[in-house]
PDB file of N, CA and C in Angstrom:
ATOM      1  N   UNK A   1     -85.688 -92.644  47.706  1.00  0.00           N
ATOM      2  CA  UNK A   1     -84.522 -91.874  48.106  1.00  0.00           C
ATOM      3  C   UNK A   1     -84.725 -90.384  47.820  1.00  0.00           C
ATOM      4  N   UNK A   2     -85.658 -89.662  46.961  1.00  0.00           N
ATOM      5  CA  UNK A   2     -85.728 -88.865  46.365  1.00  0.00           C
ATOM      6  C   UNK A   2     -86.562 -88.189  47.095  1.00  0.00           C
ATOM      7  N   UNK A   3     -87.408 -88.735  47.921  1.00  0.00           N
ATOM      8  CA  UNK A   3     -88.648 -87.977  49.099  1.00  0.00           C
ATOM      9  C   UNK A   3     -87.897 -87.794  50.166  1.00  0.00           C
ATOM     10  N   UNK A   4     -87.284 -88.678  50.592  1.00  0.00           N
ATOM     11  CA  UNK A   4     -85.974 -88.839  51.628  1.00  0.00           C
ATOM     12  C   UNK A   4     -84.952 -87.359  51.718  1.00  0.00           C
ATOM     13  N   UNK A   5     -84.523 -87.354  50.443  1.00  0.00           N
ATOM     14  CA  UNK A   5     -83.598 -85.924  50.224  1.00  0.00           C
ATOM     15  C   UNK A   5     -84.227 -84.867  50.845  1.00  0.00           C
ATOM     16  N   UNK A   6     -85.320 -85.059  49.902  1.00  0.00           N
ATOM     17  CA  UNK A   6     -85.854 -83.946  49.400  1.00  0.00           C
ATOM     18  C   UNK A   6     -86.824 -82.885  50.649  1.00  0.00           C
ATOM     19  N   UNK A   7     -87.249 -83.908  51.475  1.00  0.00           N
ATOM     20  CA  UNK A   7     -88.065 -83.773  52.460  1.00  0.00           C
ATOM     21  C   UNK A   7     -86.969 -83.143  54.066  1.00  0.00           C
ATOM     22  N   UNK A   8     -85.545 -84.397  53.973  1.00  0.00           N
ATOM     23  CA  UNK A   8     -84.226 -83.434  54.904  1.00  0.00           C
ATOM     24  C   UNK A   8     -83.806 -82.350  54.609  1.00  0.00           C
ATOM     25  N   UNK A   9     -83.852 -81.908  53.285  1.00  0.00           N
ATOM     26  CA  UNK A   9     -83.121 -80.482  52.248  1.00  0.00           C
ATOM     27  C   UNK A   9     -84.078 -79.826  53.201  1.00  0.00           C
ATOM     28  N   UNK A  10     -85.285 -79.964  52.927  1.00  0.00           N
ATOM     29  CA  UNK A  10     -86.659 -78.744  53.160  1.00  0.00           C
ATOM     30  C   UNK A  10     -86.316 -78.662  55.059  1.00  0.00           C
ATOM     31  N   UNK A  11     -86.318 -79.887  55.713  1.00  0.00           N
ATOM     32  CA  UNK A  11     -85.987 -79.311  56.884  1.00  0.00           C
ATOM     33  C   UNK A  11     -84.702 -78.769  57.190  1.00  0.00           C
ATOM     34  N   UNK A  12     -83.630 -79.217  56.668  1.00  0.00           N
ATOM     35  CA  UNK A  12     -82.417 -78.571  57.281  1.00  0.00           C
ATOM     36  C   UNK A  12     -82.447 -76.997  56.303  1.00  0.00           C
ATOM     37  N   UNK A  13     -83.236 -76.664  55.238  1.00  0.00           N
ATOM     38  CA  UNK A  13     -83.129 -75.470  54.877  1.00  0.00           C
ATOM     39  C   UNK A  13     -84.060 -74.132  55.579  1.00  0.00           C
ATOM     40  N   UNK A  14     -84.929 -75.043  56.356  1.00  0.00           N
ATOM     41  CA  UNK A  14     -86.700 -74.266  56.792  1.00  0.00           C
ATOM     42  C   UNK A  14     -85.881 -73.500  58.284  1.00  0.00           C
ATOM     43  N   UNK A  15     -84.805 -74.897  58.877  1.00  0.00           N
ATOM     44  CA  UNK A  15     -84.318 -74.727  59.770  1.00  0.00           C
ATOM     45  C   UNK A  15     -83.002 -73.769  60.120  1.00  0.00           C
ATOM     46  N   UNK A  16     -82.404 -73.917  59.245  1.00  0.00           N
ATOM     47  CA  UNK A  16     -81.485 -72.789  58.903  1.00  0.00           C
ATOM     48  C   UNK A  16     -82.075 -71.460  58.704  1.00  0.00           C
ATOM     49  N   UNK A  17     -83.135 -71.154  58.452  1.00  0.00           N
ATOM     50  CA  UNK A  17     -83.570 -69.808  58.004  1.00  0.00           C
ATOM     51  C   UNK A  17     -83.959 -69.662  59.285  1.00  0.00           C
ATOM     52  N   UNK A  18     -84.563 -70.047  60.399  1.00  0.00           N
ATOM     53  CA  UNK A  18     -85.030 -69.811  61.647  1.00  0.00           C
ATOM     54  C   UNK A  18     -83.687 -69.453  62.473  1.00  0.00           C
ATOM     55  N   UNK A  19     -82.690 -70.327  62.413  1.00  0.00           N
ATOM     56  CA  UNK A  19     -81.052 -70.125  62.763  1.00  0.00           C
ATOM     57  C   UNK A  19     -80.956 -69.112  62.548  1.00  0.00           C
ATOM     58  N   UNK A  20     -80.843 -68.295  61.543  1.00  0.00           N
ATOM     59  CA  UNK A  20     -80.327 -67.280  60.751  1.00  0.00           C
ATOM     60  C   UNK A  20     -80.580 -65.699  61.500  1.00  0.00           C
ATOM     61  N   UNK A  21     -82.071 -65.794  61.599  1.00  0.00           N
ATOM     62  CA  UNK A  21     -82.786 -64.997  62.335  1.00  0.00           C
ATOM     63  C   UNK A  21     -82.644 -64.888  63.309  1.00  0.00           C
ATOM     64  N   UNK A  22     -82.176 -66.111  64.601  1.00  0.00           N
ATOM     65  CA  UNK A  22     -82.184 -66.103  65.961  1.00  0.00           C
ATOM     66  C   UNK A  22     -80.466 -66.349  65.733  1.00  0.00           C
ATOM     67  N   UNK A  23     -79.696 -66.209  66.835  1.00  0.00           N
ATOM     68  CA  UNK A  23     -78.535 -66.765  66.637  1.00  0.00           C
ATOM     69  C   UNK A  23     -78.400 -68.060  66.673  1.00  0.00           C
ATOM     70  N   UNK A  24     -77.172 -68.541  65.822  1.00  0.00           N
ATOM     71  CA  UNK A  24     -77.074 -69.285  65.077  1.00  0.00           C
ATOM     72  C   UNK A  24     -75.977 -69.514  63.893  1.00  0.00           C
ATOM     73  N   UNK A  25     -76.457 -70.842  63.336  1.00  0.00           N
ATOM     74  CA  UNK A  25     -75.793 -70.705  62.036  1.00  0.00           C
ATOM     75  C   UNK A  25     -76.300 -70.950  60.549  1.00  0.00           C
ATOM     76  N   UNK A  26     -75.568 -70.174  59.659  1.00  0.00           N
ATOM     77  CA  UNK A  26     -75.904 -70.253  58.443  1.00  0.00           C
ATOM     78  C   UNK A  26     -75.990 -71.505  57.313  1.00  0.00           C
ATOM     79  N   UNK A  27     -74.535 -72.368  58.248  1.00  0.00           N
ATOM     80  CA  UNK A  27     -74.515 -73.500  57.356  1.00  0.00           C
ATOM     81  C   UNK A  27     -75.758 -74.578  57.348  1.00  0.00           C
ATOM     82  N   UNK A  28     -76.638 -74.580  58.186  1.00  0.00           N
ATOM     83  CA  UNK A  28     -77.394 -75.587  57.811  1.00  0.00           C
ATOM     84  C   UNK A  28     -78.947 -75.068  56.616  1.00  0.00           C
ATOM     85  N   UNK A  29     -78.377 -73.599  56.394  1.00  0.00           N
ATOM     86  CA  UNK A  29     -78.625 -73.485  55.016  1.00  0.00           C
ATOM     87  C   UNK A  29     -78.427 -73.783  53.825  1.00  0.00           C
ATOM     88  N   UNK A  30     -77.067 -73.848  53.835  1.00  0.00           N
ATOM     89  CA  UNK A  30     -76.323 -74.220  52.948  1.00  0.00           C
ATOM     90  C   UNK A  30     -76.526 -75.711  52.407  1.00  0.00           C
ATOM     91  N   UNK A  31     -76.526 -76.404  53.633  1.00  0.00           N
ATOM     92  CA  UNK A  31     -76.563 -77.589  53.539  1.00  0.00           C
ATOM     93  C   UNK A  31     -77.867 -78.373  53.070  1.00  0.00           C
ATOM     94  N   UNK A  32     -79.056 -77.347  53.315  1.00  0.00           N
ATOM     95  CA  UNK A  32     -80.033 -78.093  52.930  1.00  0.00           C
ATOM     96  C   UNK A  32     -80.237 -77.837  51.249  1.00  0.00           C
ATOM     97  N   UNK A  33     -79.769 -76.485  50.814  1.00  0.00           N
ATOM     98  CA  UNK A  33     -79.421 -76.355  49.514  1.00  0.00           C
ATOM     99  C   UNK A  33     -78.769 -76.967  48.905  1.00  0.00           C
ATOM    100  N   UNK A  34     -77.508 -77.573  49.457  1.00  0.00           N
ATOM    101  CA  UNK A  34     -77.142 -78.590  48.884  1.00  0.00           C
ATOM    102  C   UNK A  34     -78.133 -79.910  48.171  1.00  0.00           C
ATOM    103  N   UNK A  35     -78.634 -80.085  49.639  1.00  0.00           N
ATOM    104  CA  UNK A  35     -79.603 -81.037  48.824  1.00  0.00           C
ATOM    105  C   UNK A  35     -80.681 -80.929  47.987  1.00  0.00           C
ATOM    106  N   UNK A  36     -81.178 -80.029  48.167  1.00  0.00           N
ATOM    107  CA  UNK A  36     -81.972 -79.729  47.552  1.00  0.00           C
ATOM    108  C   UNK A  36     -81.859 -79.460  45.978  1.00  0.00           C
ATOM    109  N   UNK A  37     -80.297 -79.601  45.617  1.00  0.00           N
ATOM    110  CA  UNK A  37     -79.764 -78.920  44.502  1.00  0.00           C
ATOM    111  C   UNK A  37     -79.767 -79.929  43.776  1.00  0.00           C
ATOM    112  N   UNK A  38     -80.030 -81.473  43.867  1.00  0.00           N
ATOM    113  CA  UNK A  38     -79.635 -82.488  43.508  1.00  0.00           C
ATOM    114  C   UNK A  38     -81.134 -82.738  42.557  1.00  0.00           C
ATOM    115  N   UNK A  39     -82.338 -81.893  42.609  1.00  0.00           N
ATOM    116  CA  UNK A  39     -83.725 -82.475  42.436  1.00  0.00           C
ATOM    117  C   UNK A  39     -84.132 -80.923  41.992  1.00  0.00           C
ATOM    118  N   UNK A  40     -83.426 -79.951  42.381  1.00  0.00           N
ATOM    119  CA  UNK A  40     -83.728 -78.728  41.877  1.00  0.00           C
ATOM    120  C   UNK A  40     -83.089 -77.788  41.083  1.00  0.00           C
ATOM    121  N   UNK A  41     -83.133 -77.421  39.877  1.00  0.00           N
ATOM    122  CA  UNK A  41     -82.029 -76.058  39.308  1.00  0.00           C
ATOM    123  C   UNK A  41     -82.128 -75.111  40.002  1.00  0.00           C
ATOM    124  N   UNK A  42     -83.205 -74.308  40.758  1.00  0.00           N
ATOM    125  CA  UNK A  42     -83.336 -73.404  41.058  1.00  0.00           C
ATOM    126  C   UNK A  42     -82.685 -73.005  42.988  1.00  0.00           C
ATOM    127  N   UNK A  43     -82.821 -74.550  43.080  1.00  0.00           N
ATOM    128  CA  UNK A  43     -82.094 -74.514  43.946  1.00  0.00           C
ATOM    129  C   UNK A  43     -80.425 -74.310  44.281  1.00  0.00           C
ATOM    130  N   UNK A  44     -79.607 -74.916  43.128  1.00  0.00           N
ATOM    131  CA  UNK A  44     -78.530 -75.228  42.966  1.00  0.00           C
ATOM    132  C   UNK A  44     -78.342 -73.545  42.554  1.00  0.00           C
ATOM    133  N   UNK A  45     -78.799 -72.659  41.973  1.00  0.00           N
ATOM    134  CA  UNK A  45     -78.459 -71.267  42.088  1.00  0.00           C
ATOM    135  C   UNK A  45     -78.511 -70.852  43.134  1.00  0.00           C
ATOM    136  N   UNK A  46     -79.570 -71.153  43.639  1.00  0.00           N
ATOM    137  CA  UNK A  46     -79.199 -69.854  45.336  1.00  0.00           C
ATOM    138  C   UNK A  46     -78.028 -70.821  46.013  1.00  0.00           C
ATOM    139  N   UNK A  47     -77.753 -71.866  45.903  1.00  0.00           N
ATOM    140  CA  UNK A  47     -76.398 -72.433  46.675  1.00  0.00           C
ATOM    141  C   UNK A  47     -75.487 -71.641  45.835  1.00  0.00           C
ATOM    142  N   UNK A  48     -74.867 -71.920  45.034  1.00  0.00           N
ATOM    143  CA  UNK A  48     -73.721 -70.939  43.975  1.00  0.00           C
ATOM    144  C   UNK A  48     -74.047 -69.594  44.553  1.00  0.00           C
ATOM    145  N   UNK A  49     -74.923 -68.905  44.505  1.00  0.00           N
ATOM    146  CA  UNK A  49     -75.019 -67.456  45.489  1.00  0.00           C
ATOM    147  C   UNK A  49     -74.458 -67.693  46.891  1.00  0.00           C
ATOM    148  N   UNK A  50     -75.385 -67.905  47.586  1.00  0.00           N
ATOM    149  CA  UNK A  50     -74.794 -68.583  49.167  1.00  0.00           C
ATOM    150  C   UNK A  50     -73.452 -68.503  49.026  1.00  0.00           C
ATOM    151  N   UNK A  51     -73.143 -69.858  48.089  1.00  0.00           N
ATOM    152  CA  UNK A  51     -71.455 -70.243  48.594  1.00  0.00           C
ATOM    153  C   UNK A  51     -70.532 -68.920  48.036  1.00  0.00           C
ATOM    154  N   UNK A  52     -70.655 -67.750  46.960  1.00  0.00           N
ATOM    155  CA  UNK A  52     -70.279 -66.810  46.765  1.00  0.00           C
ATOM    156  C   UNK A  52     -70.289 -65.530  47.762  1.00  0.00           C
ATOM    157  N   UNK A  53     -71.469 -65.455  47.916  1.00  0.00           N
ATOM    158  CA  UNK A  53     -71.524 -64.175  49.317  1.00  0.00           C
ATOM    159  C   UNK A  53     -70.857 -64.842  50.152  1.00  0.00           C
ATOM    160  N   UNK A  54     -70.789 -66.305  50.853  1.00  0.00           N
ATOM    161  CA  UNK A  54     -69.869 -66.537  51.877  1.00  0.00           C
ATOM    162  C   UNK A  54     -68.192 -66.300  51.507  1.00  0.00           C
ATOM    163  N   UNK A  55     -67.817 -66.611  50.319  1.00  0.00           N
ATOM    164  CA  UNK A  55     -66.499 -66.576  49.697  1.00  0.00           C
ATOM    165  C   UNK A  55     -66.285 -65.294  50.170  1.00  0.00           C
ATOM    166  N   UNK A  56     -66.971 -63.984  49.685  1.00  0.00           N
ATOM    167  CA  UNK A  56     -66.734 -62.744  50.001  1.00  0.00           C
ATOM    168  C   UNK A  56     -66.981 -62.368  51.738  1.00  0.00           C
ATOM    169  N   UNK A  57     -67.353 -62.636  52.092  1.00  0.00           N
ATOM    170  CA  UNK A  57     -67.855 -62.566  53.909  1.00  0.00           C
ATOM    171  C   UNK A  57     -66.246 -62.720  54.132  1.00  0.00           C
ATOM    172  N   UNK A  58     -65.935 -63.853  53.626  1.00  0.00           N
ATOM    173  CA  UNK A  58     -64.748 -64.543  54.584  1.00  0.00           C
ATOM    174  C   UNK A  58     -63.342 -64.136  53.988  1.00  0.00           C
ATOM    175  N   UNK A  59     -63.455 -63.558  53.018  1.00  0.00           N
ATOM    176  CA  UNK A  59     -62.066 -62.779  52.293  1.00  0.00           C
ATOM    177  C   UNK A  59     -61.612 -60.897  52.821  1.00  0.00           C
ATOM    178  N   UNK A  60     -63.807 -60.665  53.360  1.00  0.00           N
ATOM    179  CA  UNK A  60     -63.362 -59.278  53.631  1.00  0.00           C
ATOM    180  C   UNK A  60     -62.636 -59.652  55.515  1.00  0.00           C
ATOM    181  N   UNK A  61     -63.207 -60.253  56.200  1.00  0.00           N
ATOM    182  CA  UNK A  61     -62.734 -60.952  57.667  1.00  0.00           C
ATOM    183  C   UNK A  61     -61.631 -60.361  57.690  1.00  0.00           C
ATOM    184  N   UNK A  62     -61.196 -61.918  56.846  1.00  0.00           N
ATOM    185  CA  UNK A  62     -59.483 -62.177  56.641  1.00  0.00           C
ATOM    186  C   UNK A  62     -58.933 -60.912  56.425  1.00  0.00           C
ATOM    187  N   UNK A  63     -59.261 -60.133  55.452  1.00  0.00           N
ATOM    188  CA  UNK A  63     -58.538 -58.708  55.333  1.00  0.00           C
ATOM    189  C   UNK A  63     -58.767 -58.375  56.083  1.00  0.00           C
ATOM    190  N   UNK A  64     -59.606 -57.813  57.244  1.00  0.00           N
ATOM    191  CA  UNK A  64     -59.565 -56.574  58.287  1.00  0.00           C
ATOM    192  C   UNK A  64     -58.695 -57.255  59.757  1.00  0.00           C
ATOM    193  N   UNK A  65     -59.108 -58.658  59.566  1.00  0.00           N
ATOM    194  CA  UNK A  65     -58.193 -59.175  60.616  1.00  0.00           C
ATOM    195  C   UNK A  65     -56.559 -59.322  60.809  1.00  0.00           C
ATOM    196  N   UNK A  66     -56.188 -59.372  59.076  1.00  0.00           N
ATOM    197  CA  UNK A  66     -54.459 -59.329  58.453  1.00  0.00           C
ATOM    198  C   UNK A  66     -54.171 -57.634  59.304  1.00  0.00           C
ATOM    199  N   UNK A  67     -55.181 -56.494  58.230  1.00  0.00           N
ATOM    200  CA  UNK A  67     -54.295 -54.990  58.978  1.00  0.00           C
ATOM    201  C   UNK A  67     -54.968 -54.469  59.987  1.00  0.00           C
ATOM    202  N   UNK A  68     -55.782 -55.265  60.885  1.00  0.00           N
ATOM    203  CA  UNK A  68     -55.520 -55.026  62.509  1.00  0.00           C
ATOM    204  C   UNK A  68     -54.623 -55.453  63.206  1.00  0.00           C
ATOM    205  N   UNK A  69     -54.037 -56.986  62.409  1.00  0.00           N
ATOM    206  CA  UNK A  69     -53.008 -57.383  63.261  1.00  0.00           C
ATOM    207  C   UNK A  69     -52.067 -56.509  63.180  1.00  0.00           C
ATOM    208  N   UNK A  70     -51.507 -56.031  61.822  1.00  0.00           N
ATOM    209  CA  UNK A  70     -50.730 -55.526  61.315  1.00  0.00           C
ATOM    210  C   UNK A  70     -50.323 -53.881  62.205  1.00  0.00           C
ATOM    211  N   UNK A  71     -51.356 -53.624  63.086  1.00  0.00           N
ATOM    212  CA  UNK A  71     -51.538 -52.174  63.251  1.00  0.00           C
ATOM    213  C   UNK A  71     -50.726 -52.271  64.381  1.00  0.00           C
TER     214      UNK A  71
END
């Protein structure tokens, strides 16, 4: 089960970074960090980063989208 993870983490993370670059999306970065987090510490930090810079991505949005509406 552990080659299994570990081996989908590496593609859905290898694959996300190619996403990233071309358009696309980010989450199947995320997602492979996820797994990857389960077999790795070092992994499970850059997810806690990830999921933080996204926290902030999506709080500054929300604000510019609240006082444009607002305008």
């Amino acid at each position: 089960m552990k080659y299994i993870r570990l081996t989908l983490g590496g593609l859905l993370f290898a694959t996300g970074i190619i996403f990233t670059i071309l358009p696309g999306s980010i989450l199947l970065v995320v997602g492979g960090l996820m797994l990857l987090s389960y077999d790795w510490p070092r992994a499970r930090q850059w997810l806690k980063f990830n999921q933080n810079l996204m926290s902030k991505g999506a709080r500054k949005l929300d604000r510019f989208l609240l006082l444009r509406k607002m305008r």
